[in-house]
N, C-alpha and C. Protein backbone atom coordinates (compact mmCIF):
# COMPACT_ATOMS: atom_id res chain seq x y z
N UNK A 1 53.72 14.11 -24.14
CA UNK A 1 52.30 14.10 -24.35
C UNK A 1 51.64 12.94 -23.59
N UNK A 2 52.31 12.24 -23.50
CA UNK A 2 52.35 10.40 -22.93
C UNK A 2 51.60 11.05 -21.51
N UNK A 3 52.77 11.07 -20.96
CA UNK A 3 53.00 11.85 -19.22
C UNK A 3 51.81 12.89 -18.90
N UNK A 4 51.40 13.61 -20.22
CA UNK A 4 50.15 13.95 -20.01
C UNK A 4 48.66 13.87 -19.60
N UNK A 5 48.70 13.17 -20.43
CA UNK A 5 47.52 12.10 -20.48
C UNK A 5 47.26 11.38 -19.35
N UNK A 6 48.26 10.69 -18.92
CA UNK A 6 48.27 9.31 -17.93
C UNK A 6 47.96 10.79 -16.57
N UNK A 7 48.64 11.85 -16.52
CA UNK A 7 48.89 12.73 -15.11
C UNK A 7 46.89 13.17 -15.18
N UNK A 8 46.71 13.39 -15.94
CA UNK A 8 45.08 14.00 -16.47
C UNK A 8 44.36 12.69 -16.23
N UNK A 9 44.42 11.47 -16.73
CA UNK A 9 43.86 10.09 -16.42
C UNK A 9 43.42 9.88 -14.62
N UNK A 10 44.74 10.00 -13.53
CA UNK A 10 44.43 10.29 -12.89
C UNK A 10 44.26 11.09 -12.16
N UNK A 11 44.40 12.08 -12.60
CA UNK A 11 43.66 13.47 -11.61
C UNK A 11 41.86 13.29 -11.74
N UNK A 12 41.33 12.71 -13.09
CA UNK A 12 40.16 12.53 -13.22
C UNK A 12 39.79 11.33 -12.07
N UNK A 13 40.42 10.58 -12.07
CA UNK A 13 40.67 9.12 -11.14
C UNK A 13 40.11 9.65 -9.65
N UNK A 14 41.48 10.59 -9.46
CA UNK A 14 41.01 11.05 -8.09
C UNK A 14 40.30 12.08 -7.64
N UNK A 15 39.70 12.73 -8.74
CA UNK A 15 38.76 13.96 -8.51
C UNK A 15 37.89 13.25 -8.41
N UNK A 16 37.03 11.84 -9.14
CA UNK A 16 35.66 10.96 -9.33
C UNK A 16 35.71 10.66 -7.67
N UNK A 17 36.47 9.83 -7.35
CA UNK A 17 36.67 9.07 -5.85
C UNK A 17 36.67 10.23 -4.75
N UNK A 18 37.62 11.14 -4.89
CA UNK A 18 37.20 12.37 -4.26
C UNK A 18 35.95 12.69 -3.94
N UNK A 19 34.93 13.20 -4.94
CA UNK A 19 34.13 13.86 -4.92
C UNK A 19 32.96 12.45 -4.46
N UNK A 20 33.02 11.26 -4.89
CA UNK A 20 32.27 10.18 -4.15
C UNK A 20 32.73 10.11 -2.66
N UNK A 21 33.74 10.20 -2.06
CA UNK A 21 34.18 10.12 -0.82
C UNK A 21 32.98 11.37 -0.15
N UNK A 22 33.61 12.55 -0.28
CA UNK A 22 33.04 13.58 0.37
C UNK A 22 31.26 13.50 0.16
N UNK A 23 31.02 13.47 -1.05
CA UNK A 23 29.14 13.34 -1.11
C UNK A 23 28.57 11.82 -0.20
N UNK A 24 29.43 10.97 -0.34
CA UNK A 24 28.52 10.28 0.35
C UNK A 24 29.00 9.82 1.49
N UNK A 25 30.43 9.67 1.77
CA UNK A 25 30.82 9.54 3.08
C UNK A 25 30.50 10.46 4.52
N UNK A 26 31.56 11.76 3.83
CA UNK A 26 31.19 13.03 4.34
C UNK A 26 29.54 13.71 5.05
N UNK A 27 29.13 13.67 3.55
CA UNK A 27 27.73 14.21 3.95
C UNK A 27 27.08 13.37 4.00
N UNK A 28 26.99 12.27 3.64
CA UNK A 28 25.39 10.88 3.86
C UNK A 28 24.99 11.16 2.62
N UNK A 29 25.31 12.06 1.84
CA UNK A 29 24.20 11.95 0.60
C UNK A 29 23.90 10.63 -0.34
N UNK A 30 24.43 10.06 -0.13
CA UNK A 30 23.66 8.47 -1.16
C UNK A 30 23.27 7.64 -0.31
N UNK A 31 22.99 7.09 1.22
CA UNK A 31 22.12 6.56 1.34
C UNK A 31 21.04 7.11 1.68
N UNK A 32 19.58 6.80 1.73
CA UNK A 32 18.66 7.03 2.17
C UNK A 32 18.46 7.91 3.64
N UNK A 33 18.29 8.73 4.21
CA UNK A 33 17.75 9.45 5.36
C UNK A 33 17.19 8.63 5.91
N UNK A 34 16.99 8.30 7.48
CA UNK A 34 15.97 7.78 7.92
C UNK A 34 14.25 8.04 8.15
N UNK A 35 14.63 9.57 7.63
CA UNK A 35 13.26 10.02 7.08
C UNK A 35 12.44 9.36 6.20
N UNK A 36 13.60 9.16 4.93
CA UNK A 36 13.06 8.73 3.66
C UNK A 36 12.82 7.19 3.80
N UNK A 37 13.51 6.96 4.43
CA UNK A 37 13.46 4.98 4.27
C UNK A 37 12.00 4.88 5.54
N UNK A 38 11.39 6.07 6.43
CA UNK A 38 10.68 5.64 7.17
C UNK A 38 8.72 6.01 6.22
N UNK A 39 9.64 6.80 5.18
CA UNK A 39 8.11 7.33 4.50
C UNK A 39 8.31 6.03 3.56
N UNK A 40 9.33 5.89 3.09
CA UNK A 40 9.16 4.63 1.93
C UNK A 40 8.25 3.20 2.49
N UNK A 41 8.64 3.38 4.33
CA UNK A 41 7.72 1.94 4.08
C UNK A 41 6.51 2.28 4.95
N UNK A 42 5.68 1.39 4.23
CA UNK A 42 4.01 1.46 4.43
C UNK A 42 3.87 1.62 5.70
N UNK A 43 3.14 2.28 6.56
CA UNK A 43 3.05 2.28 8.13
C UNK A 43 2.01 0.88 8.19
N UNK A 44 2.24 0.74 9.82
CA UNK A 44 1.65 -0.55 10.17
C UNK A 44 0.30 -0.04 11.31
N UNK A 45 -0.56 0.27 10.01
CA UNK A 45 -2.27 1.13 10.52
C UNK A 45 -3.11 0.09 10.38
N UNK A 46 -2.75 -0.73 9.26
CA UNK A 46 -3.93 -1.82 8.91
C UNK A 46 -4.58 -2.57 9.62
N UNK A 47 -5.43 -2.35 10.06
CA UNK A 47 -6.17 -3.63 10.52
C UNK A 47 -8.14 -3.60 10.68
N UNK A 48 -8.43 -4.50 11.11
CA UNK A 48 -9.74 -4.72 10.77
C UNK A 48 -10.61 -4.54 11.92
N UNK A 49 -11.84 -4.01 11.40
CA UNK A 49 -12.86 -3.31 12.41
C UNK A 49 -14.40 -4.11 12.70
N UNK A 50 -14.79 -3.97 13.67
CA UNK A 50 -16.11 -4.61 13.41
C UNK A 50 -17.20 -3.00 14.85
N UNK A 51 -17.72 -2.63 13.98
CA UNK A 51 -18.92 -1.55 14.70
C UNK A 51 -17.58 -0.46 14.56
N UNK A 52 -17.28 0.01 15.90
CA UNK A 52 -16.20 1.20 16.25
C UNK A 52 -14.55 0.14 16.84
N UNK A 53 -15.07 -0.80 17.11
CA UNK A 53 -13.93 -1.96 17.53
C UNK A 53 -13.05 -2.22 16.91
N UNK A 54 -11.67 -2.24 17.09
CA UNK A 54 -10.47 -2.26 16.50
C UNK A 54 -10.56 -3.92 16.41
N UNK A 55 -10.29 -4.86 15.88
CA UNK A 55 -10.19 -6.31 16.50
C UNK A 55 -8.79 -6.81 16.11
N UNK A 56 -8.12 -6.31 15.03
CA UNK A 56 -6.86 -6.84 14.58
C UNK A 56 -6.05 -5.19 14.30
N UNK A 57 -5.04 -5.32 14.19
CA UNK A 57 -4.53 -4.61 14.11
C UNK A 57 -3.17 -4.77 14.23
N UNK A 58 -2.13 -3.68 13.46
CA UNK A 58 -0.45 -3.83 13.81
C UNK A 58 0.08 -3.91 11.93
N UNK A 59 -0.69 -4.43 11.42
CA UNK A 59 -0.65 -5.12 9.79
C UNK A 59 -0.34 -3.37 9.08
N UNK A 60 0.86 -4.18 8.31
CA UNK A 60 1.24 -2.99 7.01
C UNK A 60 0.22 -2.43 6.53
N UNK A 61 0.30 -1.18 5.91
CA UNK A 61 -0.95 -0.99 4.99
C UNK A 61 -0.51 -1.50 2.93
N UNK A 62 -1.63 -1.82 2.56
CA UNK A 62 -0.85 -2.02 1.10
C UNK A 62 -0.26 -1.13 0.20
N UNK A 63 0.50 -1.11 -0.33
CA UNK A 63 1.18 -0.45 -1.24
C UNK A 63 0.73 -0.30 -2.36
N UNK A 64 0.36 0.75 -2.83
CA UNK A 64 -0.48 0.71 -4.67
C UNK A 64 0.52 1.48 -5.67
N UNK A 65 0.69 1.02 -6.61
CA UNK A 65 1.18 1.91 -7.90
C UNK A 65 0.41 3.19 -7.74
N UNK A 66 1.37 4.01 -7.90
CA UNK A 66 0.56 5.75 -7.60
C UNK A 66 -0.59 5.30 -9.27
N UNK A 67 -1.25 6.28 -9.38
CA UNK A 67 -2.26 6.02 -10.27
C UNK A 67 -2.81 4.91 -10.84
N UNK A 68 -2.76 4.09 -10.04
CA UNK A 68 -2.93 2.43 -10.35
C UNK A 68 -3.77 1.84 -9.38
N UNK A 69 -4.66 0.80 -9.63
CA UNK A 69 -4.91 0.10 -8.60
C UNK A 69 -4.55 -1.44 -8.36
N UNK A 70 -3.00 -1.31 -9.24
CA UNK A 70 -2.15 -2.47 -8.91
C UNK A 70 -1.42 -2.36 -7.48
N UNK A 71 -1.64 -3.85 -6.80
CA UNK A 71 -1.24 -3.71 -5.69
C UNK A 71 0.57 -4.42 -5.11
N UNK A 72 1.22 -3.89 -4.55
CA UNK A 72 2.60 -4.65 -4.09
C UNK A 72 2.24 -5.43 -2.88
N UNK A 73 2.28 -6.65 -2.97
CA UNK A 73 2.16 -7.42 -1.68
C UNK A 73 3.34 -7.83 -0.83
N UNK A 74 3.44 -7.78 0.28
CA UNK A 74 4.20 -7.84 1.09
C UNK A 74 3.53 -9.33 1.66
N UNK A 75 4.74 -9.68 2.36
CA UNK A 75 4.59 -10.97 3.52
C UNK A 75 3.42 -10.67 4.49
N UNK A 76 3.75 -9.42 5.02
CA UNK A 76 2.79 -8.61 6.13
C UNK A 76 1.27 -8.66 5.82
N UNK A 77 1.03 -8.47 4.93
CA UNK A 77 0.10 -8.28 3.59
C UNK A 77 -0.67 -9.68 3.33
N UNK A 78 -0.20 -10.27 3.19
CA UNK A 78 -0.67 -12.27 3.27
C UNK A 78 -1.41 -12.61 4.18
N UNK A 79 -0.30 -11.89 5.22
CA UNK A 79 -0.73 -12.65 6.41
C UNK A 79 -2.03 -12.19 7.25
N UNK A 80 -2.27 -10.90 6.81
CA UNK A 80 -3.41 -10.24 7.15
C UNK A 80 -4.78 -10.61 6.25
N UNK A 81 -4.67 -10.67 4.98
CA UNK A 81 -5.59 -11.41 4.65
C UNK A 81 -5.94 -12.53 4.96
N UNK A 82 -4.88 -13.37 5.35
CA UNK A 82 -5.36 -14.93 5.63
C UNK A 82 -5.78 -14.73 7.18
N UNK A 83 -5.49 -13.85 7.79
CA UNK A 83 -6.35 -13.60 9.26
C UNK A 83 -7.83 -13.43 9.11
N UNK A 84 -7.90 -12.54 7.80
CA UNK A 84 -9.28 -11.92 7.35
C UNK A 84 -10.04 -13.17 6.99
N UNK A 85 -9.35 -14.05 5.98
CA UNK A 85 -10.03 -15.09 5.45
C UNK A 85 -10.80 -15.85 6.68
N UNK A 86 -9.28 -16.52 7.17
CA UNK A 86 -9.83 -17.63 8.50
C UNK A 86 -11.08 -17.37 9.62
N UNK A 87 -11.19 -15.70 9.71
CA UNK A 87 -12.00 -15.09 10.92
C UNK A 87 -13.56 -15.34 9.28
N UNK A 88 -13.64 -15.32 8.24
CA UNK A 88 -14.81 -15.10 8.00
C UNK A 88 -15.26 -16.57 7.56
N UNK A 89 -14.60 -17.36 7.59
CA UNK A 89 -14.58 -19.01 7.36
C UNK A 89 -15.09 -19.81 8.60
N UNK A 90 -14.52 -18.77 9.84
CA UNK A 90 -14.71 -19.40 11.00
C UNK A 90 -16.36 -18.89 11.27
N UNK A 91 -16.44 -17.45 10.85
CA UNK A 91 -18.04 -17.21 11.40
C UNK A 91 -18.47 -16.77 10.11
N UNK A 92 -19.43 -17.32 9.53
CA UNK A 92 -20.14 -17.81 8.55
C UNK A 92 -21.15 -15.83 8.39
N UNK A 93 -21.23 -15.96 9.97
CA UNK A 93 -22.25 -14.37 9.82
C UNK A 93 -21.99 -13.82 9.03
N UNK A 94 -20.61 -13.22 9.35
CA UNK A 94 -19.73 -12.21 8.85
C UNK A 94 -19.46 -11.84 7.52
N UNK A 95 -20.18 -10.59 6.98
CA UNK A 95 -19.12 -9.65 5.26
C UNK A 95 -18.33 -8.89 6.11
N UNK A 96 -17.71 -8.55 4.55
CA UNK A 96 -16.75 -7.73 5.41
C UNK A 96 -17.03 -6.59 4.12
N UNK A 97 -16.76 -5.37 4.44
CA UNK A 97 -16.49 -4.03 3.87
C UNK A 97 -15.33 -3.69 3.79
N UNK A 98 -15.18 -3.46 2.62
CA UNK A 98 -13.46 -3.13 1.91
C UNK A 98 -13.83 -1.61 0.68
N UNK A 99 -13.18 -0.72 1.91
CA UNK A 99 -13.04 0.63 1.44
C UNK A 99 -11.64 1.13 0.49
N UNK A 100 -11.95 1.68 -0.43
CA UNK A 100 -11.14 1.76 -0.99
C UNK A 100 -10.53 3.43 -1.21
N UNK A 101 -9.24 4.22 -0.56
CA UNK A 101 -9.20 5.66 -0.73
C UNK A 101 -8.71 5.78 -2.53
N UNK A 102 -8.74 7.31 -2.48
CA UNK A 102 -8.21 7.60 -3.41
C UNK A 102 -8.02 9.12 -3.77
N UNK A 103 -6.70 9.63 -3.88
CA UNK A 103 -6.50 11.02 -3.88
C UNK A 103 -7.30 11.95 -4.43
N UNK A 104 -7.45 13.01 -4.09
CA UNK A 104 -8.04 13.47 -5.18
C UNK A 104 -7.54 13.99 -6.21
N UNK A 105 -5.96 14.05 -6.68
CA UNK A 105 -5.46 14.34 -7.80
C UNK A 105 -5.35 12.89 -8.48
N UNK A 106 -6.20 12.23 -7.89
CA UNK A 106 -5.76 11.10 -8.90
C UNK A 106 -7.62 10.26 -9.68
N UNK A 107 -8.35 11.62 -9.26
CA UNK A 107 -9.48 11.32 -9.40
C UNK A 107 -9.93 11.35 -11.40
N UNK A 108 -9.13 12.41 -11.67
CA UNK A 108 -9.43 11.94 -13.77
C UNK A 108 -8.83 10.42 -14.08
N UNK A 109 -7.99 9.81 -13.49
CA UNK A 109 -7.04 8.87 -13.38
C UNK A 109 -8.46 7.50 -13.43
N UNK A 110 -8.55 6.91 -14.83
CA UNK A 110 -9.28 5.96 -14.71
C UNK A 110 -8.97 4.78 -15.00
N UNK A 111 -9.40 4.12 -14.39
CA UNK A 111 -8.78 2.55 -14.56
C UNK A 111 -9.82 1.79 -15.57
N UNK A 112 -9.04 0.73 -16.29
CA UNK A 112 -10.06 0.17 -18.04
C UNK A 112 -11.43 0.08 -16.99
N UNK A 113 -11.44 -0.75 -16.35
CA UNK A 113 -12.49 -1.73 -15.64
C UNK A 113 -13.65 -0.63 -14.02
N UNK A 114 -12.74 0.38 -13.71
CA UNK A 114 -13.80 0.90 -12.42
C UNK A 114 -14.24 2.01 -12.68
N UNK A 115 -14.92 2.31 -11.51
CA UNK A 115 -15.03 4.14 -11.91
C UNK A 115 -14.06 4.94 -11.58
N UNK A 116 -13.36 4.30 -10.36
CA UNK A 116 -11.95 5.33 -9.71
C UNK A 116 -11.63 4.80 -9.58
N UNK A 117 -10.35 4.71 -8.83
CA UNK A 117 -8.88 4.04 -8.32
C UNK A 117 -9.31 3.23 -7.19
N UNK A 118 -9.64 4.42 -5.96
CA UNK A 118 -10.28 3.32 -5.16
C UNK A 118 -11.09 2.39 -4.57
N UNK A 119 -12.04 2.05 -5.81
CA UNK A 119 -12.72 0.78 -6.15
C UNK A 119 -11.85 -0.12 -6.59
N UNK A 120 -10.96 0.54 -7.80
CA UNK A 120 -10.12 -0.48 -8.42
C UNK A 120 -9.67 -1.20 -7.00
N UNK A 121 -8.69 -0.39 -6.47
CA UNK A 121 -8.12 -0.86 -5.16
C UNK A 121 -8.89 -1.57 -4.21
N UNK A 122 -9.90 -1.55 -4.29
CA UNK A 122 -11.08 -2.48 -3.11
C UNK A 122 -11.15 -3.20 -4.17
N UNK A 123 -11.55 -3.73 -5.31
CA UNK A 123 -11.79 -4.98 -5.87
C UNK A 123 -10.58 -5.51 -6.13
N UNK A 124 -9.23 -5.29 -5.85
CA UNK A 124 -8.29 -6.24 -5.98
C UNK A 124 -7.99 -7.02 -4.87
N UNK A 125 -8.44 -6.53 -3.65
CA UNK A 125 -8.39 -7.47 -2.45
C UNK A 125 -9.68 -8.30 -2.65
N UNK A 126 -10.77 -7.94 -2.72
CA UNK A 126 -11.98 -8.59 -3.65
C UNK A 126 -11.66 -9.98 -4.35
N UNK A 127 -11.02 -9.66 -5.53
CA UNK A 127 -10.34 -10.78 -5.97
C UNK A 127 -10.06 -12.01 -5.36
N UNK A 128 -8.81 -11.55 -4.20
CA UNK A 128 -8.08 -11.93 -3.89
C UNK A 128 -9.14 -12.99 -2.41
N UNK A 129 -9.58 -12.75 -2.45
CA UNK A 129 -10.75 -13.29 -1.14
C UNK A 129 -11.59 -14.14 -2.10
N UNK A 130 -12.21 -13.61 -3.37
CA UNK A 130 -12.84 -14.59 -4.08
C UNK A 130 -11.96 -16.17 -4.54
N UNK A 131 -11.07 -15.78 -4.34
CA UNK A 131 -9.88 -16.92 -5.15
C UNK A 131 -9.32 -17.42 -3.52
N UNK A 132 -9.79 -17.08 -2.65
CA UNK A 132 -9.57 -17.83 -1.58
C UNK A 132 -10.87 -18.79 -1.09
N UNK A 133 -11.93 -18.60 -1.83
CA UNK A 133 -13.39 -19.38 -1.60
C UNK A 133 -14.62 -18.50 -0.64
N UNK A 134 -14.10 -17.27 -0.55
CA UNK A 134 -15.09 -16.58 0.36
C UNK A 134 -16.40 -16.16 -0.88
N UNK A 135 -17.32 -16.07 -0.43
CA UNK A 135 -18.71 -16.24 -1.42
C UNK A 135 -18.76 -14.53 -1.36
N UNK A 136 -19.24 -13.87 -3.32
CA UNK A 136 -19.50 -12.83 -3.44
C UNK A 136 -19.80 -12.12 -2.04
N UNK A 137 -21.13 -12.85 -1.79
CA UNK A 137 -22.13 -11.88 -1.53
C UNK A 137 -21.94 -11.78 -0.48
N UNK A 138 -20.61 -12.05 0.07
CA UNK A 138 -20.42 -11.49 2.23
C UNK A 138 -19.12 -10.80 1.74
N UNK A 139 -19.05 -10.25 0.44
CA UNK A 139 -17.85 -9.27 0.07
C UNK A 139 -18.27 -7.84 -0.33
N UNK A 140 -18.41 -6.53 -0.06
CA UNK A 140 -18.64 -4.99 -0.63
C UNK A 140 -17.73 -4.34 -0.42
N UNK A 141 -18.05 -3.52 -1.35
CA UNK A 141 -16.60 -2.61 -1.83
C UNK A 141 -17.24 -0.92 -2.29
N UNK A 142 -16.22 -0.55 -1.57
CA UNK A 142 -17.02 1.01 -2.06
C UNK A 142 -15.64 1.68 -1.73
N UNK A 143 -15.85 3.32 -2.14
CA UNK A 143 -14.66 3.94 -2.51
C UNK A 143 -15.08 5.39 -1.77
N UNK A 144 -13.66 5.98 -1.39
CA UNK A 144 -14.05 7.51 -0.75
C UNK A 144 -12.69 7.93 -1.25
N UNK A 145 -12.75 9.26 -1.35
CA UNK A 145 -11.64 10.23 -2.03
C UNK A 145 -11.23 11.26 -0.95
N UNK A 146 -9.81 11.11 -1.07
CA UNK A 146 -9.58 11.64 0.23
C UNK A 146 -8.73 13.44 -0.26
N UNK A 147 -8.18 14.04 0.58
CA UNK A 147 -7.63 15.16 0.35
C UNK A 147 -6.16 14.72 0.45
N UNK A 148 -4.83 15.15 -0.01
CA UNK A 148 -3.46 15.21 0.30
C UNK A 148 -2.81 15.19 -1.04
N UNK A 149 -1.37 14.88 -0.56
CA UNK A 149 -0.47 14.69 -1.28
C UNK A 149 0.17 13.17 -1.54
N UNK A 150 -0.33 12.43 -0.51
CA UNK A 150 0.35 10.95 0.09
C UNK A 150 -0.73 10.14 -0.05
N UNK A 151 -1.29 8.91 -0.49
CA UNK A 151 -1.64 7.87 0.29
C UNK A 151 -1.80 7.24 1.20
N UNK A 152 -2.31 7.72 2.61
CA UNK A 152 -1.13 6.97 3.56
C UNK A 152 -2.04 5.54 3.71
N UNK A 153 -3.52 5.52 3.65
CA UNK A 153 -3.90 4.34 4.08
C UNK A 153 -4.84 4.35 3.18
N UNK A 154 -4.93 3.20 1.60
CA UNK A 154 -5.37 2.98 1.11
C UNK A 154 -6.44 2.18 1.32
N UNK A 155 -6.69 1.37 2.03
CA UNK A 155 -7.81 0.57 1.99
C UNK A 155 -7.90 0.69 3.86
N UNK A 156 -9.75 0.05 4.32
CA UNK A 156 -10.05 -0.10 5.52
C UNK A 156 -11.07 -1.57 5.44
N UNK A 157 -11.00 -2.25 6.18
CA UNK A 157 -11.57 -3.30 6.46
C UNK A 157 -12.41 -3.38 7.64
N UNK A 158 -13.95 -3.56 7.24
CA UNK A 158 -14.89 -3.09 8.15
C UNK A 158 -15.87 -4.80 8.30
N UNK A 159 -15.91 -5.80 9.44
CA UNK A 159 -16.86 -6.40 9.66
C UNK A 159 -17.62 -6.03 9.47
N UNK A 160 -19.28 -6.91 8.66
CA UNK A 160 -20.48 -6.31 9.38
C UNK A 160 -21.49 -7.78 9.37
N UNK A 161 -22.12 -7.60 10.23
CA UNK A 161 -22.73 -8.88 10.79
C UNK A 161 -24.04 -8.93 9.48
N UNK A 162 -24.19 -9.93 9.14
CA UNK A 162 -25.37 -10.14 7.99
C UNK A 162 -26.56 -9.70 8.26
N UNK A 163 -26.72 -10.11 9.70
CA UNK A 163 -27.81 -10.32 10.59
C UNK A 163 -28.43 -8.31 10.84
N UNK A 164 -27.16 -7.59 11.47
CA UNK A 164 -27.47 -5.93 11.17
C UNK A 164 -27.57 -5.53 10.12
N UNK A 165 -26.71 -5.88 8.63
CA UNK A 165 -27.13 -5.16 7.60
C UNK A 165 -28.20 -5.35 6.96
N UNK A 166 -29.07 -6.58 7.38
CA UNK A 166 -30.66 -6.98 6.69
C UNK A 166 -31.42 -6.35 7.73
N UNK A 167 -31.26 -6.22 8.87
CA UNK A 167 -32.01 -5.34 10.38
C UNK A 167 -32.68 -4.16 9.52
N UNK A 168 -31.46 -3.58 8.63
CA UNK A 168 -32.00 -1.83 8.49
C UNK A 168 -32.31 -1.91 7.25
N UNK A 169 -32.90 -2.79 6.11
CA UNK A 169 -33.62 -2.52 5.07
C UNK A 169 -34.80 -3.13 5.37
């Protein structure tokens, strides 16, 4: 019965290792695809506009909790704000416009504090500029709802000169 057991012990032994050999050696199935590891990370769309003018650009886009407008910050992510900061520190003119997307299946999806997600999501970079010393009132935030399945670019960062947005009222 002994001899049993122990012969069954490892046949289980080597059927487990077996069947791990072939699934993931064999076929690739446990690591990531390079598909998947290329959708997992944020594309590098981000960057900041002034009129139709690209001026920065190359920067991750941010990462949000799906139905959330909690944000994952990256290094990439820092460093683009503190570009944002320094360029509106350096010229005094300058707000900036911080758009915020948001799916449209994620539009019943309300956050305690906004009306949608992607306000939430524009006032957390908001925040994050206020707590760097940039003054309210060269900061706006507004939100557009987009069509898909994906996120791909949650927020847009739009210069606008003080001097044009008082021109047209």
């Amino acid at each position: 019965m002994r001899a049993i057991l122990q012969g069954f012990l490892l046949f289980l032994l080597w059927a487990t290792v077996g069947r791990w050999y072939y699934v993931c050696k064999v076929k690739s199935h446990c690591t990531p695809s390079t598909e998947e590891a290329r959708l997992n990370q944020p594309p590098k769309t981000l960057g900041i506009y002034y009129s139709d003018t690209l001026l920065h650009q190359g920067y991750e886009q941010f990462v949000f909790t799906a139905n959330s407008g909690h944000a994952r910050f990256t290094s990439n992510n820092t460093s683009f704000l503190n570009r944002l900061i320094r360029q509106m520190r350096s010229q005094q003119e300058l707000e900036v416009l911080i758009t915020g997307f948001y799916l449209k299946s994620e539009k019943e999806t309300l956050d305690e504090t906004y009306e949608n997600l992607g306000e939430a999501r524009a006032s957390k970079i908001q925040e994050w500029l206020l707590d760097a010393g940039i003054a309210a009132e060269r900061i706006q935030t507004r939100s557009e709802m987009v069509e898909g399945k994906r996120l791909i670019e949650p927020l847009k960062f739009h210069f606008v000169s003080q001097h044009n947005a008082t021109a047209g009222n």
